[in-house]
Protein backbone atom coordinates (compact mmCIF):
# COMPACT_ATOMS: atom_id res chain seq x y z
CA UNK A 1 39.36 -18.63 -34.93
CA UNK A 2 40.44 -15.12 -34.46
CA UNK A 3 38.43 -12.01 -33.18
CA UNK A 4 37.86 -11.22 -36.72
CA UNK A 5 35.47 -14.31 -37.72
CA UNK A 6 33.72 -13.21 -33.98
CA UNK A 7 32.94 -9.87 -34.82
CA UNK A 8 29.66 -8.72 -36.16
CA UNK A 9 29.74 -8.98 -39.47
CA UNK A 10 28.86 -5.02 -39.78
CA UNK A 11 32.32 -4.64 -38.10
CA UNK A 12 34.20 -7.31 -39.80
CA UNK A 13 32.93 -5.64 -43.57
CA UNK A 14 34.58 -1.99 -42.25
CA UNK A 15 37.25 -3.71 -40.93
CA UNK A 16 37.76 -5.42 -44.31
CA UNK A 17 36.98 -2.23 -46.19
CA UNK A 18 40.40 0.14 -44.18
CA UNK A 19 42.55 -2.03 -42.64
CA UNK A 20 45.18 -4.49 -43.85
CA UNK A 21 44.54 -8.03 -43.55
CA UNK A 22 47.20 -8.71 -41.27
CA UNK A 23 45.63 -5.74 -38.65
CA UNK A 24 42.13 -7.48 -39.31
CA UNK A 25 42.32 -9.57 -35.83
CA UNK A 26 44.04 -6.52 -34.00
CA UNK A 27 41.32 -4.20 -35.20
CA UNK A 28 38.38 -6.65 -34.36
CA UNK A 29 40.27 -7.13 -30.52
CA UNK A 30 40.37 -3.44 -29.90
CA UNK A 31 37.01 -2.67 -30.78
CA UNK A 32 35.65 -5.28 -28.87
CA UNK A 33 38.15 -4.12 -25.64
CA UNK A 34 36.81 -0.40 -26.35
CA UNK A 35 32.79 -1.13 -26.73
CA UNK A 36 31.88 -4.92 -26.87
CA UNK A 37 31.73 -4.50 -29.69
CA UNK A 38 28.45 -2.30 -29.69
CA UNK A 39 28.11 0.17 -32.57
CA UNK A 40 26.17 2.51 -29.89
CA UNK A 41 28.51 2.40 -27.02
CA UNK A 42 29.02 6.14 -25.22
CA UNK A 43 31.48 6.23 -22.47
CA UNK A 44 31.08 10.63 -21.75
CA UNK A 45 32.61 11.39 -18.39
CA UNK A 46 32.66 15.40 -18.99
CA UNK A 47 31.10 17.15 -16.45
CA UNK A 48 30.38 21.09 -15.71
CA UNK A 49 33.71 21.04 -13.74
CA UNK A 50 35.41 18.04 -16.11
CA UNK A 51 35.28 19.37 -19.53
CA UNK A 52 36.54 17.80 -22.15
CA UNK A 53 40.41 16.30 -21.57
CA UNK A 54 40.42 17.28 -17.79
CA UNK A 55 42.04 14.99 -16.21
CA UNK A 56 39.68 12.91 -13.61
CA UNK A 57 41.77 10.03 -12.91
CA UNK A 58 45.35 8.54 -13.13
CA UNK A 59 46.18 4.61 -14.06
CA UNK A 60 49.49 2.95 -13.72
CA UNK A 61 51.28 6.53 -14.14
CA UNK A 62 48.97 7.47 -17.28
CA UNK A 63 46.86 10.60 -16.88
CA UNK A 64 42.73 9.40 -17.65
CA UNK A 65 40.91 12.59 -18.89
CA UNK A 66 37.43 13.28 -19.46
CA UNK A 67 35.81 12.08 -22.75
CA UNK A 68 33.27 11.38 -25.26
CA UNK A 69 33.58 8.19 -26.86
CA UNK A 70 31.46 6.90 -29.72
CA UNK A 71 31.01 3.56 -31.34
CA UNK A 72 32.98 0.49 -32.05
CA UNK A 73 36.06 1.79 -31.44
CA UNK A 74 35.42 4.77 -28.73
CA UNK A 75 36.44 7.50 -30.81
CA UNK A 76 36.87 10.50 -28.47
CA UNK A 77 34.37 13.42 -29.74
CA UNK A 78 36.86 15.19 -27.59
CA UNK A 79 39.71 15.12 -29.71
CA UNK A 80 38.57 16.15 -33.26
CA UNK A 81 37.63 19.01 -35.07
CA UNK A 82 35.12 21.64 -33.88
CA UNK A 83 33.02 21.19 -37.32
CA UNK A 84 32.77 17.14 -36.87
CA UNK A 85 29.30 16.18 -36.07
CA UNK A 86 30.09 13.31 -32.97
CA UNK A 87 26.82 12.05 -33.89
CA UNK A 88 28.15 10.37 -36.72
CA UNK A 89 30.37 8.39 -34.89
CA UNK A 90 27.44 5.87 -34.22
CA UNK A 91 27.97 5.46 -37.88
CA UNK A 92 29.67 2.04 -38.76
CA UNK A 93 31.30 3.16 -41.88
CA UNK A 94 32.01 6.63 -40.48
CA UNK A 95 33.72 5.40 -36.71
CA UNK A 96 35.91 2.48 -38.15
CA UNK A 97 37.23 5.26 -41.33
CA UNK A 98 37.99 7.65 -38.43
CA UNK A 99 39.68 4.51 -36.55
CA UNK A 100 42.08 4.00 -39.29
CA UNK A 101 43.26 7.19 -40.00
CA UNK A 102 43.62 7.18 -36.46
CA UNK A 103 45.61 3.83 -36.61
CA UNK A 104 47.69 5.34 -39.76
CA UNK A 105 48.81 8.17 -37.81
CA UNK A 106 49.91 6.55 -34.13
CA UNK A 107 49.23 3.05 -34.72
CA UNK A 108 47.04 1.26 -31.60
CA UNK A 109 48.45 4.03 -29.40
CA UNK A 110 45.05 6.46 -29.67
CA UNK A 111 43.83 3.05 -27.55
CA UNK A 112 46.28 2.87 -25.17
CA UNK A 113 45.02 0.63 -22.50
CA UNK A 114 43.29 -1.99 -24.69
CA UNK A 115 46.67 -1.91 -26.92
CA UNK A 116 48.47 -2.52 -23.60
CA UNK A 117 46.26 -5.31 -22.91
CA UNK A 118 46.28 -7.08 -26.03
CA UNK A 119 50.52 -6.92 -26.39
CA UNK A 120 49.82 -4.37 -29.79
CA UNK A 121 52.46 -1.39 -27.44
């Protein structure tokens, strides 16, 4: 049994819905690496001094910057569009579409780290 058939089955419907099947496991393993697969996960370091994509830390040579990262898949609020609501990011439908495109454009590079982990870079 893969990640897939372990995911909510909230998850494993969007998952269904934008990615191919053979990216169905890889999708389910970075969104439970990202949030535990929690829908309502938040991970905001920003601070006053930190704004967004400051950087606050450095691992293993890779600059860590400030964020704001929603949902399944930790989509950083940081990174898109002044007009996008973040809010809608708790959205199932709405953070695993976003995911995708994100996954059409770079592959499982926008999650680094848990890409790293899982052998997907």
């Amino acid at each position: 049994m893969g990640k897939f058939d372990e995911c909510p089955q909230e998850l494993r419907d969007a998952i269904v819905e934008f990615w191919p099947q053979d990216e169905w496991d890889h999708a389910a393993a970075i969104a439970e690496l990202e949030s535990g697969w929690d829908a309502f996960a938040v991970a905001d370091t920003r601070t006053v001094d930190q704004p967004c994509g400051s950087v606050i830390d450095q691992v293993a040579g890779v600059d860590v910057t400030a964020e704001y990262s929603i949902g399944w898949f930790q989509i950083n609020a940081c990174n898109l569009p002044p007009e996008w609501v973040p809010e809608n990011l708790f959205n199932t439908r709405h953070n695993c579409g976003t995911a995708h495109a994100m996954w059409a454009d770079r592959g499982w590079q926008p999650w680094f780290f848990s890409a790293k982990r899982l052998g997907l870079l």
